[in-house]
PDB file of N, CA and C in Angstrom:
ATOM      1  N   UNK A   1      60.907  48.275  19.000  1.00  0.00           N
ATOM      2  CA  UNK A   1      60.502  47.637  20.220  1.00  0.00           C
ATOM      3  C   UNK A   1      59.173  46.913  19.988  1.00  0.00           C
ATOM      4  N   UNK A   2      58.629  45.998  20.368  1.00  0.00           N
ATOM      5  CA  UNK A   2      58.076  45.320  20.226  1.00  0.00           C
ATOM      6  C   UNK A   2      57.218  45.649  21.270  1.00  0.00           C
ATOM      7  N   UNK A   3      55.422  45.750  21.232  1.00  0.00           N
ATOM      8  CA  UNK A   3      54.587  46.009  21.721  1.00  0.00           C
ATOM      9  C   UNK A   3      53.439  44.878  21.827  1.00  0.00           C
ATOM     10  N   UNK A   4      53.020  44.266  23.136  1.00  0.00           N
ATOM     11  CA  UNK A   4      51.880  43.861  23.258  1.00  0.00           C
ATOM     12  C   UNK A   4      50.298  44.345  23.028  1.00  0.00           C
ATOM     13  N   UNK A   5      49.796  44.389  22.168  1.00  0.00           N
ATOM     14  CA  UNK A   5      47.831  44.192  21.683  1.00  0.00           C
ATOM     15  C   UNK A   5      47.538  43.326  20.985  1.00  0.00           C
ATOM     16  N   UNK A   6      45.906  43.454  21.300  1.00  0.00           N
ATOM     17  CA  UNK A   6      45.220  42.317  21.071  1.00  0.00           C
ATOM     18  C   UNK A   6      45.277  40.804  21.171  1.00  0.00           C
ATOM     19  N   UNK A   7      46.625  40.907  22.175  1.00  0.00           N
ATOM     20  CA  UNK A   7      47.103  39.260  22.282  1.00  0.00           C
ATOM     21  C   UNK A   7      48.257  38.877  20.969  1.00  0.00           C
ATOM     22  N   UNK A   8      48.722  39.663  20.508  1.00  0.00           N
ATOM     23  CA  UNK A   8      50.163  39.767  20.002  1.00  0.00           C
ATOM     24  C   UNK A   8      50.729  41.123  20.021  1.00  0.00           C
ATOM     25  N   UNK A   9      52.241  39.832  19.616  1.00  0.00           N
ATOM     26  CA  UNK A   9      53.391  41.115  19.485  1.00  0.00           C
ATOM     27  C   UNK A   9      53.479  41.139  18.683  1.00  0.00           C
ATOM     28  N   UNK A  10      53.691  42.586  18.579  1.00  0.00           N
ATOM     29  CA  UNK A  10      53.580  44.023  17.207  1.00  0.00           C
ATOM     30  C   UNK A  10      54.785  44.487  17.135  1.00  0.00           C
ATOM     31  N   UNK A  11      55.767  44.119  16.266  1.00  0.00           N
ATOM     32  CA  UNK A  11      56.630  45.296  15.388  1.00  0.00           C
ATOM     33  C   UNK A  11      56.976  45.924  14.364  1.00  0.00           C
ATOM     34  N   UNK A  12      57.040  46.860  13.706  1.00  0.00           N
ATOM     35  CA  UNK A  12      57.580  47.507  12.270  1.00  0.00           C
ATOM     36  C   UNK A  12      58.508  47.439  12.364  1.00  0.00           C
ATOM     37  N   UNK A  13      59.377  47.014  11.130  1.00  0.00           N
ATOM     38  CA  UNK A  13      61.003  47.837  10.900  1.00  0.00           C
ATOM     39  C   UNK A  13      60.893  47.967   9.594  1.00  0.00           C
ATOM     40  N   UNK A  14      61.845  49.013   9.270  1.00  0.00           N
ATOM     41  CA  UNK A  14      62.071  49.841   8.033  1.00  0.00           C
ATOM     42  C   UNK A  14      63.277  49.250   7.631  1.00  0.00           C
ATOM     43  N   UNK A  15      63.503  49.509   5.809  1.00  0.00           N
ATOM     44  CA  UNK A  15      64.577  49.170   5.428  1.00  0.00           C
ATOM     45  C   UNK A  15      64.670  49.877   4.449  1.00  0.00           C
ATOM     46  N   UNK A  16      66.369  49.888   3.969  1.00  0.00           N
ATOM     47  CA  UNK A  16      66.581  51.291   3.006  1.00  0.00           C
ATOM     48  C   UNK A  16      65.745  50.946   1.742  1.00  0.00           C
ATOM     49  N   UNK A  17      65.305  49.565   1.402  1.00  0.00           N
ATOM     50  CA  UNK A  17      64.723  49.362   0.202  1.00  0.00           C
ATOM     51  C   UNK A  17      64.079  48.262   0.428  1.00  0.00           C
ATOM     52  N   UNK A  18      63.462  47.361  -0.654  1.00  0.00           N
ATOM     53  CA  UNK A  18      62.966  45.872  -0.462  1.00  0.00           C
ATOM     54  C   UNK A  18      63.762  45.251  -1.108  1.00  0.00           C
ATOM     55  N   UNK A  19      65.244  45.254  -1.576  1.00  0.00           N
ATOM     56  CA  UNK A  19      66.094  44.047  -1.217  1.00  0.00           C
ATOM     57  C   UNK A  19      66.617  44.153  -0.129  1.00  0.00           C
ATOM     58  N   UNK A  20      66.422  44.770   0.945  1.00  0.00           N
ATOM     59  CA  UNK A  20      66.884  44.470   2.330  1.00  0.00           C
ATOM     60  C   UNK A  20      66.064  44.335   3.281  1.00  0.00           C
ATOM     61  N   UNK A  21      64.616  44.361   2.684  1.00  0.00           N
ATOM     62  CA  UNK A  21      63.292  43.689   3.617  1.00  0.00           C
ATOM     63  C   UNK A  21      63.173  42.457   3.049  1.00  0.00           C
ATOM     64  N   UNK A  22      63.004  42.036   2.200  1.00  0.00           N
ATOM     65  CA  UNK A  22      62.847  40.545   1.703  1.00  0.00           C
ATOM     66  C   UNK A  22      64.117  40.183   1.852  1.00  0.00           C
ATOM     67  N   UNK A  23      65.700  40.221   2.147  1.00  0.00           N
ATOM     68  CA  UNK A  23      66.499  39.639   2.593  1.00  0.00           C
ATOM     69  C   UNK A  23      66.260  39.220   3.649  1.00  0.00           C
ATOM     70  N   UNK A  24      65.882  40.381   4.405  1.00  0.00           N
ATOM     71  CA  UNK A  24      65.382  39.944   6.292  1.00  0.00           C
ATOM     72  C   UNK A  24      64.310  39.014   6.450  1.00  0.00           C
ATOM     73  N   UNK A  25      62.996  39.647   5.447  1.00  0.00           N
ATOM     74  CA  UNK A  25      62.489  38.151   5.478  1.00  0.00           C
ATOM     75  C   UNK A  25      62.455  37.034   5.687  1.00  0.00           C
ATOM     76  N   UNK A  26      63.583  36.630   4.384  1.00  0.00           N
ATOM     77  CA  UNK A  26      63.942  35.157   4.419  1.00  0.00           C
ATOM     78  C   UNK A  26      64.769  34.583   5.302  1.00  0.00           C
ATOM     79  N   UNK A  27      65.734  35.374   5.987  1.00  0.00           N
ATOM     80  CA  UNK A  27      66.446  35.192   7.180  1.00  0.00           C
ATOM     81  C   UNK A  27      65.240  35.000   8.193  1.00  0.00           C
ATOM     82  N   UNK A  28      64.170  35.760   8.390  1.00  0.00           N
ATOM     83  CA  UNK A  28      63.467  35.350   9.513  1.00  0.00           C
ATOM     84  C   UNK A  28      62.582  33.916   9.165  1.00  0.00           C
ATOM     85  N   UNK A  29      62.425  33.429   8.080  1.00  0.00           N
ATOM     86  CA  UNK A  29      61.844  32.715   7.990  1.00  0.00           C
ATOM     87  C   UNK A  29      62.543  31.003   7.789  1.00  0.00           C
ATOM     88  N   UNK A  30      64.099  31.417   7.628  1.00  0.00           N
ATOM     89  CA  UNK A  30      64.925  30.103   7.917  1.00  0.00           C
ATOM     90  C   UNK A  30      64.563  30.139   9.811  1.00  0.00           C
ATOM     91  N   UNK A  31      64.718  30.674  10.334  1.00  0.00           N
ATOM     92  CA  UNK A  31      64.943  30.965  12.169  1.00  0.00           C
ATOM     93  C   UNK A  31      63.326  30.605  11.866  1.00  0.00           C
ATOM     94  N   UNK A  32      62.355  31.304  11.521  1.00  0.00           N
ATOM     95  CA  UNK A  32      60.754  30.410  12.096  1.00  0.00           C
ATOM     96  C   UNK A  32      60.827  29.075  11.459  1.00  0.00           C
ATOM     97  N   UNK A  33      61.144  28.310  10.727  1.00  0.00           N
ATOM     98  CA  UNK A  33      60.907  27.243  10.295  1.00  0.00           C
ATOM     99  C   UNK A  33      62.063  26.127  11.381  1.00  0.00           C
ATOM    100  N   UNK A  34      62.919  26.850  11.632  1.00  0.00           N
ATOM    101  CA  UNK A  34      63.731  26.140  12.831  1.00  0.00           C
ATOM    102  C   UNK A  34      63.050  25.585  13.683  1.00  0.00           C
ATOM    103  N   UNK A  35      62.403  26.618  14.208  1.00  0.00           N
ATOM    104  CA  UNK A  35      61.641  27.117  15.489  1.00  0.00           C
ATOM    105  C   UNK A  35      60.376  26.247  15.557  1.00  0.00           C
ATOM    106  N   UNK A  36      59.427  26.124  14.235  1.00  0.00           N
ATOM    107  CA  UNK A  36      58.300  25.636  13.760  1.00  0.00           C
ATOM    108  C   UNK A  36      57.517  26.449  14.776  1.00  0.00           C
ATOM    109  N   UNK A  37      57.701  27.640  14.239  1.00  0.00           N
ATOM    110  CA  UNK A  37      56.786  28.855  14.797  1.00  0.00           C
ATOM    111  C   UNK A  37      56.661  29.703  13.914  1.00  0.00           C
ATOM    112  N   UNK A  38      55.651  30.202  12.538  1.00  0.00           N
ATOM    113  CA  UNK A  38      55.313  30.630  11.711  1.00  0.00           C
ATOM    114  C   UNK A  38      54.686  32.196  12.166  1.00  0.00           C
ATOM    115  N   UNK A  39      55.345  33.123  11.734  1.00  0.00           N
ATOM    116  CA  UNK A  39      54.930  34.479  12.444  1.00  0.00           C
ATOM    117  C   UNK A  39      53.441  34.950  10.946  1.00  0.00           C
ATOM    118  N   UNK A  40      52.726  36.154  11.504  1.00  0.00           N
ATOM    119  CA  UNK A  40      52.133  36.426  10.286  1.00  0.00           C
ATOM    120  C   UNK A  40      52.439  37.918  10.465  1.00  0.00           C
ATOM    121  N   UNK A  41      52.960  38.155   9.060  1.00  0.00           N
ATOM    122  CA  UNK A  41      54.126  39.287   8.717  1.00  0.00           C
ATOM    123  C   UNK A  41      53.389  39.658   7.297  1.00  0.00           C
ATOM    124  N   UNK A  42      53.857  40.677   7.356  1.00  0.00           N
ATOM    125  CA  UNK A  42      53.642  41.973   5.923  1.00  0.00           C
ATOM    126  C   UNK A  42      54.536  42.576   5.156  1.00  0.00           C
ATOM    127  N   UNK A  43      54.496  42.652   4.267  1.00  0.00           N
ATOM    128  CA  UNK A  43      55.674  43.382   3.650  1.00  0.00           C
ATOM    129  C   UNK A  43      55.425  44.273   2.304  1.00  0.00           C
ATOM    130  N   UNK A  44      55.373  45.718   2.524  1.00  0.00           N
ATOM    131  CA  UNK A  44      55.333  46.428   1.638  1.00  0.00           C
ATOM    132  C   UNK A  44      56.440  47.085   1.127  1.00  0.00           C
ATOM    133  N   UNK A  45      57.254  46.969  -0.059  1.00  0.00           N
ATOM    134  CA  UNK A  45      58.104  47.926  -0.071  1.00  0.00           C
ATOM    135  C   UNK A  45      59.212  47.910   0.661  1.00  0.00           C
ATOM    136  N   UNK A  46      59.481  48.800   1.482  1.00  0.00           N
ATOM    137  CA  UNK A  46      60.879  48.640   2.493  1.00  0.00           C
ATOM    138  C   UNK A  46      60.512  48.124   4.062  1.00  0.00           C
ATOM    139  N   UNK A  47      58.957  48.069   4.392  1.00  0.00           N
ATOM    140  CA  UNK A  47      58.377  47.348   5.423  1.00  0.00           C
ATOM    141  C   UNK A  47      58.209  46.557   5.843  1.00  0.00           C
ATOM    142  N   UNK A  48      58.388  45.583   7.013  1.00  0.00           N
ATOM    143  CA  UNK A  48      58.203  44.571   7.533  1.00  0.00           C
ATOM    144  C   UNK A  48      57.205  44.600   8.339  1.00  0.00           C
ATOM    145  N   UNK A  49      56.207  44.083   8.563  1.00  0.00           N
ATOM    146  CA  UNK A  49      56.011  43.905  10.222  1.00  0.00           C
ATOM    147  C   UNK A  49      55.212  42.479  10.527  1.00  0.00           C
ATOM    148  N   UNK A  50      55.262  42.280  12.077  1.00  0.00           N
ATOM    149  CA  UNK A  50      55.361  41.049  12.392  1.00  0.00           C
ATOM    150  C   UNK A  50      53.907  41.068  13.870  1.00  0.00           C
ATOM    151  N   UNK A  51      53.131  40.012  13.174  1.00  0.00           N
ATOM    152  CA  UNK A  51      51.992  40.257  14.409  1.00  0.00           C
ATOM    153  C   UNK A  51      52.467  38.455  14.989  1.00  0.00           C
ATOM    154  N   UNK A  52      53.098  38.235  16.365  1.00  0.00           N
ATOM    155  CA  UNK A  52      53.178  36.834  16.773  1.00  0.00           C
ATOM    156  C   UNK A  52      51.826  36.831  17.656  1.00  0.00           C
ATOM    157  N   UNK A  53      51.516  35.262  17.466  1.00  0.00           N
ATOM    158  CA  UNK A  53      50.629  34.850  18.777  1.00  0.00           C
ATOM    159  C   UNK A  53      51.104  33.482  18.110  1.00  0.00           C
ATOM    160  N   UNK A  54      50.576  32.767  19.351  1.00  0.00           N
ATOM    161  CA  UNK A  54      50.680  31.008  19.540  1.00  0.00           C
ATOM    162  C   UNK A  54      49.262  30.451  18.904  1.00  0.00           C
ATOM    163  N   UNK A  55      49.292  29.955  17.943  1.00  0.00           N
ATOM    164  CA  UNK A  55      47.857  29.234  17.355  1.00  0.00           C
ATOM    165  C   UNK A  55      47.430  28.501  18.540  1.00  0.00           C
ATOM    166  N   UNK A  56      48.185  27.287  18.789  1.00  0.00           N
ATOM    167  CA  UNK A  56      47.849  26.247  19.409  1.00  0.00           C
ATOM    168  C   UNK A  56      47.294  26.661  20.806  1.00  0.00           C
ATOM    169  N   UNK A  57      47.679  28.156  20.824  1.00  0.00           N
ATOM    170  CA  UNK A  57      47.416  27.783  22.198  1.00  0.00           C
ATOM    171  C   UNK A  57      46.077  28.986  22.823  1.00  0.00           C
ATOM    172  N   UNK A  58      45.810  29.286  21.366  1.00  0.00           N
ATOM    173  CA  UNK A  58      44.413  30.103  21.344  1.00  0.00           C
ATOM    174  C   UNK A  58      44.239  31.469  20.785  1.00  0.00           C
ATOM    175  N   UNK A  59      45.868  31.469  19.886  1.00  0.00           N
ATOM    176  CA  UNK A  59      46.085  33.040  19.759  1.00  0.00           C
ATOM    177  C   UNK A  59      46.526  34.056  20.282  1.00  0.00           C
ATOM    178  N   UNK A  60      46.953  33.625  21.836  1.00  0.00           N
ATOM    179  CA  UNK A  60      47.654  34.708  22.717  1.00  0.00           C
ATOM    180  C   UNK A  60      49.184  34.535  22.579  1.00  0.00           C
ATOM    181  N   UNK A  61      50.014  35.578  23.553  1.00  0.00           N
ATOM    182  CA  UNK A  61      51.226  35.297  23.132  1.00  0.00           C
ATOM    183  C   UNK A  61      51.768  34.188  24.419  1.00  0.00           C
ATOM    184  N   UNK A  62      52.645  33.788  23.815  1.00  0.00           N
ATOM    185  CA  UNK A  62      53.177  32.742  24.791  1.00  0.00           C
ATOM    186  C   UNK A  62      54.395  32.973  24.673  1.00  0.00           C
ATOM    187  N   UNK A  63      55.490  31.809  24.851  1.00  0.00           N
ATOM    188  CA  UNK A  63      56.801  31.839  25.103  1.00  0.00           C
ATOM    189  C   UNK A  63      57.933  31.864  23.976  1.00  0.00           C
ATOM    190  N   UNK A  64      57.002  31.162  23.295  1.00  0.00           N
ATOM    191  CA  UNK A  64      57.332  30.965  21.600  1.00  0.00           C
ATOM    192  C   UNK A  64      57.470  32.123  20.869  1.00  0.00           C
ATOM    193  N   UNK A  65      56.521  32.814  21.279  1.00  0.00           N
ATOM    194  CA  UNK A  65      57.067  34.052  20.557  1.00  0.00           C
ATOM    195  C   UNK A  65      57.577  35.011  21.071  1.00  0.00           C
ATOM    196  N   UNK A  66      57.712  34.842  22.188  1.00  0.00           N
ATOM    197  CA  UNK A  66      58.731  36.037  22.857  1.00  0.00           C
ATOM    198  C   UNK A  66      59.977  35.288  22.733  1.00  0.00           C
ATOM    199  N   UNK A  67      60.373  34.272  22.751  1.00  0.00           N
ATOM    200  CA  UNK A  67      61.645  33.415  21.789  1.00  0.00           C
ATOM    201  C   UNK A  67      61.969  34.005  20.365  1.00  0.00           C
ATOM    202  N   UNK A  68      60.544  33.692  19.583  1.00  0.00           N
ATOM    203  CA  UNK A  68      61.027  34.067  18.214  1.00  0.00           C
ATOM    204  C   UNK A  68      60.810  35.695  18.071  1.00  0.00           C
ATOM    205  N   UNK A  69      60.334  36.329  18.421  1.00  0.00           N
ATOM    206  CA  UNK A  69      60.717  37.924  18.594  1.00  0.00           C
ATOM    207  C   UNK A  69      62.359  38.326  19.194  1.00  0.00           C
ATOM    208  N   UNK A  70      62.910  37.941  20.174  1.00  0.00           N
ATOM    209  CA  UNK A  70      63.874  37.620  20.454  1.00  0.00           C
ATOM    210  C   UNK A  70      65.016  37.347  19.063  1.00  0.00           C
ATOM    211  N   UNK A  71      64.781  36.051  19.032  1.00  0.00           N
ATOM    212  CA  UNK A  71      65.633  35.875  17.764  1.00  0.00           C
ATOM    213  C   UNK A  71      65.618  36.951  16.554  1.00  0.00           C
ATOM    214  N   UNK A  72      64.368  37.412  16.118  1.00  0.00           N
ATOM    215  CA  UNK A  72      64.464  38.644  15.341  1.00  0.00           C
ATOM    216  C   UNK A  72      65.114  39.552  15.678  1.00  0.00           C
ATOM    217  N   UNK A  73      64.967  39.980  17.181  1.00  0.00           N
ATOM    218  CA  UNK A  73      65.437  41.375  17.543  1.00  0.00           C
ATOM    219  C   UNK A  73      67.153  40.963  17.277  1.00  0.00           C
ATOM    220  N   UNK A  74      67.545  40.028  17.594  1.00  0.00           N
ATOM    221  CA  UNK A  74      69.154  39.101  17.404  1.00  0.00           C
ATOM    222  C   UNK A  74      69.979  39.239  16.080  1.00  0.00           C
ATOM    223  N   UNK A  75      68.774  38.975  15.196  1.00  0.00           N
ATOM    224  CA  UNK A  75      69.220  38.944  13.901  1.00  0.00           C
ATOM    225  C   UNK A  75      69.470  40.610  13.071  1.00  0.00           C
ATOM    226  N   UNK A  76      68.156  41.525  13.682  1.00  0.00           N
ATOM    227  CA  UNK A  76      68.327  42.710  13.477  1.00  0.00           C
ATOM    228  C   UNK A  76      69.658  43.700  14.007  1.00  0.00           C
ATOM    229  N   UNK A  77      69.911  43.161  15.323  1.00  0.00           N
ATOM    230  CA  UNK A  77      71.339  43.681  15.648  1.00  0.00           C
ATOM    231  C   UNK A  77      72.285  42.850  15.273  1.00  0.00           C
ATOM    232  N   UNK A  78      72.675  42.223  14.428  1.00  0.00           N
ATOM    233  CA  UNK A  78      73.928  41.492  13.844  1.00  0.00           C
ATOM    234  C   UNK A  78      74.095  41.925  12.487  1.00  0.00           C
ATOM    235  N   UNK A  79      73.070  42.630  12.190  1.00  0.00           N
ATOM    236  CA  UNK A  79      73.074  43.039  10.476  1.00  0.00           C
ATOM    237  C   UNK A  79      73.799  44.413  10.354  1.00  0.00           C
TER     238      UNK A  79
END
């Protein structure tokens, strides 16, 4: 679930390994480059996580990323 602080949204997800976090990765990052909404994400190991805010629009969250959180959460239940 995805949590609002500091003016983004915050999620972890786990994966059985890191060829199935860097798969998801790159799946999320064909969908942000769609979008031309660039998330800033981490990845250790079997970890993901994803801090969104809107640059342009000062760093808070906006619509864009409750879109592209959305689409993640989309992509995570289709897998």
């Amino acid at each position: 679930m995805w949590t609002e602080q500091d003016n983004k949204l915050y999620r972890k997800f786990e994966f059985r390994n890191f060829s199935e976090a860097f798969g998801f990765m790159t799946r999320v990052a064909l969908i942000a480059e769609k979008m031309n909404h660039h998330p800033l994400w981490t990845n250790v190991y079997n970890t993901v996580e994803f801090w969104l805010s809107t640059h342009d629009a000062g760093d808070v969250v906006t619509e864009k990323d409750r879109k592209l959180a959305a689409a993640i959460d989309a992509l995570v239940s289709s897998e």
